[in-house]
PDB file of N, CA and C in Angstrom:
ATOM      1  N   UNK A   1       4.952 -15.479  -2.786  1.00  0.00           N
ATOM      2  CA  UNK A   1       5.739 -14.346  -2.370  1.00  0.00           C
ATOM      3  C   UNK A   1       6.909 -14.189  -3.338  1.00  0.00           C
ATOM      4  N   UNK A   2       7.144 -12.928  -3.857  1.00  0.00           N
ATOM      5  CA  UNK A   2       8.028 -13.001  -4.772  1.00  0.00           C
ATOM      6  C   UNK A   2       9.396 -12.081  -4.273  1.00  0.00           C
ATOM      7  N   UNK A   3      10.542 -12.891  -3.958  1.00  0.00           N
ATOM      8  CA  UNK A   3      12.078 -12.290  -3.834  1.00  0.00           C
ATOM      9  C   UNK A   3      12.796 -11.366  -4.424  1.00  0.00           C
ATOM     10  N   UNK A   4      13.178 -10.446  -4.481  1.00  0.00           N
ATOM     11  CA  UNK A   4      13.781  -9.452  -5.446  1.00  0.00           C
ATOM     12  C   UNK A   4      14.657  -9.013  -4.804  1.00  0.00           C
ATOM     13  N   UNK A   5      16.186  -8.572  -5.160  1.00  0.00           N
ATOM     14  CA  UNK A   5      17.134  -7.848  -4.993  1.00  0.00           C
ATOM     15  C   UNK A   5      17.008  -6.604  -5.358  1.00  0.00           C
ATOM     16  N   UNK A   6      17.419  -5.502  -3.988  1.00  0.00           N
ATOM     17  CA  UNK A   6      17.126  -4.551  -4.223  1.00  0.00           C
ATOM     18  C   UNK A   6      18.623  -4.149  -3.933  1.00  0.00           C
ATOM     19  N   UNK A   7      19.864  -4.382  -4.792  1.00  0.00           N
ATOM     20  CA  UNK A   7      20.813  -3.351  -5.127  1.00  0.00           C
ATOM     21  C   UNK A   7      21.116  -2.043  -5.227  1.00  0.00           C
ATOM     22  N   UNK A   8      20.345  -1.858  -6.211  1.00  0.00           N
ATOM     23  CA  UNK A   8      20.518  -0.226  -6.849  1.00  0.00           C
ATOM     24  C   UNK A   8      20.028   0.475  -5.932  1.00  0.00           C
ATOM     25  N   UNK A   9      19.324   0.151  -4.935  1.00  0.00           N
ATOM     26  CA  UNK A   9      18.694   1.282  -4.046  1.00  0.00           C
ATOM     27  C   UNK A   9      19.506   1.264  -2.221  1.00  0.00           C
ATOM     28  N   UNK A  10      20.655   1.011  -2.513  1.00  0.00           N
ATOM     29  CA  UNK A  10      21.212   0.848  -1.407  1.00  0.00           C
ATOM     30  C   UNK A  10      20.974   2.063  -0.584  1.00  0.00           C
ATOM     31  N   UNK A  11      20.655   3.345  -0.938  1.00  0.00           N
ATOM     32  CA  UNK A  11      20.785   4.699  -0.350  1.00  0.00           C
ATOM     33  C   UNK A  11      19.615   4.628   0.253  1.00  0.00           C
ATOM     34  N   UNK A  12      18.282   4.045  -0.173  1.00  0.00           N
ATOM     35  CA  UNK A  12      17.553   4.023   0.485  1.00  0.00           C
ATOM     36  C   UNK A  12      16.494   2.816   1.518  1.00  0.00           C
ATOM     37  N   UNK A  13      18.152   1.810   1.276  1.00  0.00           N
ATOM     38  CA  UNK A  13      17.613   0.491   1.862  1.00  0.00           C
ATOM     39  C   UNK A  13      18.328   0.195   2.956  1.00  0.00           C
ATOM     40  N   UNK A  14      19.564   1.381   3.170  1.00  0.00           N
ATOM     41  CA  UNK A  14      20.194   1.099   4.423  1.00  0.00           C
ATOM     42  C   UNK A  14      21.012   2.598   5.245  1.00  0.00           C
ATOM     43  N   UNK A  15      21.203   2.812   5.897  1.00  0.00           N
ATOM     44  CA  UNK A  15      21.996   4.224   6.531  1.00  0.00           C
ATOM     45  C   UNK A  15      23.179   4.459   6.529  1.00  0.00           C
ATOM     46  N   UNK A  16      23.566   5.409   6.211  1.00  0.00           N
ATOM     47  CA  UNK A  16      25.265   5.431   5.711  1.00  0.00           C
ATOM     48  C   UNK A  16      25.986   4.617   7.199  1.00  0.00           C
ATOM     49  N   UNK A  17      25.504   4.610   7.720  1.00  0.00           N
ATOM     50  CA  UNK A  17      26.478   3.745   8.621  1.00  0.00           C
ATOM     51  C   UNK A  17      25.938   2.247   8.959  1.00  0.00           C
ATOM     52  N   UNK A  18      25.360   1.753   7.864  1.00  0.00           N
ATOM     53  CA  UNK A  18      25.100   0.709   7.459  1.00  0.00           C
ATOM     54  C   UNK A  18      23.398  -0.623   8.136  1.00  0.00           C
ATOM     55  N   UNK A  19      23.071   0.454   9.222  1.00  0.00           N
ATOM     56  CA  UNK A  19      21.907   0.373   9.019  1.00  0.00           C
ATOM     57  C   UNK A  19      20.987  -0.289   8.568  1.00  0.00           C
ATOM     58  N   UNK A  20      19.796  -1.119   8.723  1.00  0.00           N
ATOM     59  CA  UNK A  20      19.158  -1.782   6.875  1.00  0.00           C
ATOM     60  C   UNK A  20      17.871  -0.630   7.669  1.00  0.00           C
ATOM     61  N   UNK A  21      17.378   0.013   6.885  1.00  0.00           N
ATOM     62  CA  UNK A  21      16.043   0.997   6.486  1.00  0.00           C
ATOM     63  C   UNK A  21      14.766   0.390   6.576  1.00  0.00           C
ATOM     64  N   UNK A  22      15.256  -0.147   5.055  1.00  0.00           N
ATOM     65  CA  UNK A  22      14.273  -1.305   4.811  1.00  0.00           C
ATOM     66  C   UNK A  22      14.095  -2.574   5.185  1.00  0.00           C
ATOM     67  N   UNK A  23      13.119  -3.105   6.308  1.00  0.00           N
ATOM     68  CA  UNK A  23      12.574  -4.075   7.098  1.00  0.00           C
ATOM     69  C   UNK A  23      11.158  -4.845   6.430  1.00  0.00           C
ATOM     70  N   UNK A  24      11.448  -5.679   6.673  1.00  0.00           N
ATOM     71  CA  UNK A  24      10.118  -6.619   6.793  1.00  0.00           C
ATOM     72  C   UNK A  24       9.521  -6.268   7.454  1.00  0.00           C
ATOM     73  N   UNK A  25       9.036  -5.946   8.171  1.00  0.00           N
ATOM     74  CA  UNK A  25       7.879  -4.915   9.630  1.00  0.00           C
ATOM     75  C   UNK A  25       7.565  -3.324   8.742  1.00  0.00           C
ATOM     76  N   UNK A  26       8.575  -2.548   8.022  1.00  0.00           N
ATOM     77  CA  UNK A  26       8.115  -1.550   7.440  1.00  0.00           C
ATOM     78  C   UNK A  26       7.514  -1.955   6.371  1.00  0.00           C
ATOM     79  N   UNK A  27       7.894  -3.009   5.481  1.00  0.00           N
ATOM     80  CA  UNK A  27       7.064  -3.371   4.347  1.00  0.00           C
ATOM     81  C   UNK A  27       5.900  -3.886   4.553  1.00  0.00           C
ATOM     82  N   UNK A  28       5.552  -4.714   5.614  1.00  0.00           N
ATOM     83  CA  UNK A  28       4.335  -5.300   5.800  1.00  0.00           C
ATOM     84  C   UNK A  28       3.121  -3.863   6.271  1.00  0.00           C
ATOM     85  N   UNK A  29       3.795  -3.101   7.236  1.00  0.00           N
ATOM     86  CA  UNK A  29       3.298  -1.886   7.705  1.00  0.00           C
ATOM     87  C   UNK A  29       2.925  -0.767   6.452  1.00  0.00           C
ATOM     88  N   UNK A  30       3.317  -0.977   5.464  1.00  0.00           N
ATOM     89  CA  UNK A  30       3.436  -0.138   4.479  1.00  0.00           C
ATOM     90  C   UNK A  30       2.120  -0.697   3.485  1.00  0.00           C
ATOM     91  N   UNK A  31       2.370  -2.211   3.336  1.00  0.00           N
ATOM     92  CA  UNK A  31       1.080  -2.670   3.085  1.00  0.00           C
ATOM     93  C   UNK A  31      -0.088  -2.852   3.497  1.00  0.00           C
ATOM     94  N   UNK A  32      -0.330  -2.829   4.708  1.00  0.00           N
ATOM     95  CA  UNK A  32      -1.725  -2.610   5.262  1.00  0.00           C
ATOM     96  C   UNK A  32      -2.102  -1.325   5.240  1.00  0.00           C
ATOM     97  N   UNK A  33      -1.220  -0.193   5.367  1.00  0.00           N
ATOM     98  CA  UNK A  33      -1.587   1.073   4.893  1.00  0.00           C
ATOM     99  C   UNK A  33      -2.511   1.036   3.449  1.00  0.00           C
ATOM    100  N   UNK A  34      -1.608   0.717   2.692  1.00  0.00           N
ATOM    101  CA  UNK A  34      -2.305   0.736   0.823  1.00  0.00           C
ATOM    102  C   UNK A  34      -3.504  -0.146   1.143  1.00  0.00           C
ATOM    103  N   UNK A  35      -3.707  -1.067   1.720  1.00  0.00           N
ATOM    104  CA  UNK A  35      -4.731  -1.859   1.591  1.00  0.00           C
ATOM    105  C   UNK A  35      -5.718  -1.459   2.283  1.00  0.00           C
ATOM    106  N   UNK A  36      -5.804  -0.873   3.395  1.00  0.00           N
ATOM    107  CA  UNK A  36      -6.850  -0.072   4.013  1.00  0.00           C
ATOM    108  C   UNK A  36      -6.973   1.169   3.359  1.00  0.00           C
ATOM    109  N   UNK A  37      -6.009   1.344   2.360  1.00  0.00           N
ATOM    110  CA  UNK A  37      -6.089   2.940   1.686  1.00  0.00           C
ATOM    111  C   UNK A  37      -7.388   2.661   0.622  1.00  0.00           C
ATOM    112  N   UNK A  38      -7.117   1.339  -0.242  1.00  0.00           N
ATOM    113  CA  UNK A  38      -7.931   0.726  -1.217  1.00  0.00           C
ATOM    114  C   UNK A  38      -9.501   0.501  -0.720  1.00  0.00           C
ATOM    115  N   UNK A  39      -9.377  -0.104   0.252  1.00  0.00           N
ATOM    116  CA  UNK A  39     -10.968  -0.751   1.087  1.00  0.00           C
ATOM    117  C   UNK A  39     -11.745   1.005   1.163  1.00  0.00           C
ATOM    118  N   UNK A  40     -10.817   1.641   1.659  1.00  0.00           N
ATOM    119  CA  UNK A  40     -11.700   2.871   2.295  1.00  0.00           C
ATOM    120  C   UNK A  40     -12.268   3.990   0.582  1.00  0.00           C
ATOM    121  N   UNK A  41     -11.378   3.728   0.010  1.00  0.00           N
ATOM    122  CA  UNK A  41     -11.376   4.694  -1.390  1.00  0.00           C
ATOM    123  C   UNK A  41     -12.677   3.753  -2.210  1.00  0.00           C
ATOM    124  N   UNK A  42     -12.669   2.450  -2.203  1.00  0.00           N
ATOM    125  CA  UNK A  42     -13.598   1.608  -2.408  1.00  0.00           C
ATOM    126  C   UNK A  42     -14.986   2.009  -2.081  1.00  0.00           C
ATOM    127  N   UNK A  43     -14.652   1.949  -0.513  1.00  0.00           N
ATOM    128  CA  UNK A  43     -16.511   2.003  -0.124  1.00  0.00           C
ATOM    129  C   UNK A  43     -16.760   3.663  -0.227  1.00  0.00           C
ATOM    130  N   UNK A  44     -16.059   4.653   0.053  1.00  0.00           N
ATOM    131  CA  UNK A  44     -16.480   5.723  -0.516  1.00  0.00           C
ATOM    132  C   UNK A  44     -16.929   5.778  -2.192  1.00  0.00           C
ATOM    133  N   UNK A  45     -16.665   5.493  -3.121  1.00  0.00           N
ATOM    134  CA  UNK A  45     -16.528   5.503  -4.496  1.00  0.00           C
ATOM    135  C   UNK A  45     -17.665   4.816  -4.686  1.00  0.00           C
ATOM    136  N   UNK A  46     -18.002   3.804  -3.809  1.00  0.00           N
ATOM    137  CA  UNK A  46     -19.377   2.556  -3.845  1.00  0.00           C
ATOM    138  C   UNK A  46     -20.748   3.474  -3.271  1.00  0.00           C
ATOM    139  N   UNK A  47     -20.549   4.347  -2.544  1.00  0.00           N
ATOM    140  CA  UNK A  47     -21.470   5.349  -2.061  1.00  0.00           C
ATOM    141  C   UNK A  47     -21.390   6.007  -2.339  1.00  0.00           C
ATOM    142  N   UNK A  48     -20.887   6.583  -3.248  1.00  0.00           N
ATOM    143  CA  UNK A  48     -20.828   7.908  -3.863  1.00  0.00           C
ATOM    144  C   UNK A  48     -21.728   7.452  -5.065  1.00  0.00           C
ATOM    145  N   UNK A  49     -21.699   6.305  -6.235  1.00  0.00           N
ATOM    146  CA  UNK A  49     -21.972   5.827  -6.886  1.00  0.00           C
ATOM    147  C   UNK A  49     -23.476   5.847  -7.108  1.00  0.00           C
ATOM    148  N   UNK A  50     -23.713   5.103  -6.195  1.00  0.00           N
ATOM    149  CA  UNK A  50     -24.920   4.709  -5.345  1.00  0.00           C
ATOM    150  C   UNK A  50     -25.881   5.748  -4.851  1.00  0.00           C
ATOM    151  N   UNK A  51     -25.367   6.693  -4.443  1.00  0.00           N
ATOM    152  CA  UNK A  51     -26.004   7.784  -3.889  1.00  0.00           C
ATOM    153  C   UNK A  51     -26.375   8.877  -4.941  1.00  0.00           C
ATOM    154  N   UNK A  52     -25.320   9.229  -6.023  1.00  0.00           N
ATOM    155  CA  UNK A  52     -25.633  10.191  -6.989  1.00  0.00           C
ATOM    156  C   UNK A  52     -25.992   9.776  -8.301  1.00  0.00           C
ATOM    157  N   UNK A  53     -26.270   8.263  -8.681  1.00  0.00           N
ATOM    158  CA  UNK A  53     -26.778   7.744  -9.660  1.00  0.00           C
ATOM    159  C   UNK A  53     -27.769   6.818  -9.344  1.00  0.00           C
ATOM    160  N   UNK A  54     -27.999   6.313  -8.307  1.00  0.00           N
ATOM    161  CA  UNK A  54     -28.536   5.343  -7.744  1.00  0.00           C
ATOM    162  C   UNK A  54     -28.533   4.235  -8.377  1.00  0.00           C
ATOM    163  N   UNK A  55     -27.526   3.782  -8.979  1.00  0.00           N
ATOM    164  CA  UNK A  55     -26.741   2.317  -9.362  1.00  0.00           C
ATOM    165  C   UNK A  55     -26.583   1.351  -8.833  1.00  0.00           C
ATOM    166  N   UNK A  56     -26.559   0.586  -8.159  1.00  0.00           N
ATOM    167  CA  UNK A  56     -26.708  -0.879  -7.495  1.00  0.00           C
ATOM    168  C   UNK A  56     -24.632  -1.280  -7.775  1.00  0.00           C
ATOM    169  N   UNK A  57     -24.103  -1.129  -6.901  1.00  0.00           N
ATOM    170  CA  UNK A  57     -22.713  -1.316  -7.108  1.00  0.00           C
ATOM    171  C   UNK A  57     -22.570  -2.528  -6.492  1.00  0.00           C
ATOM    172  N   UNK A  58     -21.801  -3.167  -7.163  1.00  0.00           N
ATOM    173  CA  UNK A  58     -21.813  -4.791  -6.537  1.00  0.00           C
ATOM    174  C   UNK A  58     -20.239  -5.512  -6.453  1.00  0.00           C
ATOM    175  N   UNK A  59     -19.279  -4.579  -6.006  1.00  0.00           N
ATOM    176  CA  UNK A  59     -17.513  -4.576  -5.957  1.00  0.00           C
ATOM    177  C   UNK A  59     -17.811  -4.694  -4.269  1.00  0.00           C
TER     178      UNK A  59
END
């Protein structure tokens, strides 16, 4: 897991009345989004493949 300071983005890491935005629960939530975004763009792209070339896709 890699740590990073996110300074420069204070405007959008916390609410002018000090707030934090940005959570561990939105980041994790944010990543299973992209990652189910990937799986699904995957197996479409794998059947699409498959279906209009009839290629043997093996990802």
């Amino acid at each position: 897991m890699t740590i990073f300071l996110v300074k420069l983005y204070d405007t959008w890491t916390q609410a002018p009345n000090g707030n934090i935005r940005l959570t561990a629960r939105a980041i994790d939530e944010v990543d299973a989004f992209f990652q189910h975004l990937v799986n699904v763009t995957d197996l479409g792209m794998k059947n699409h493949i498959q279906g209009t070339y009839s290629i043997s896709v093996s990802w």
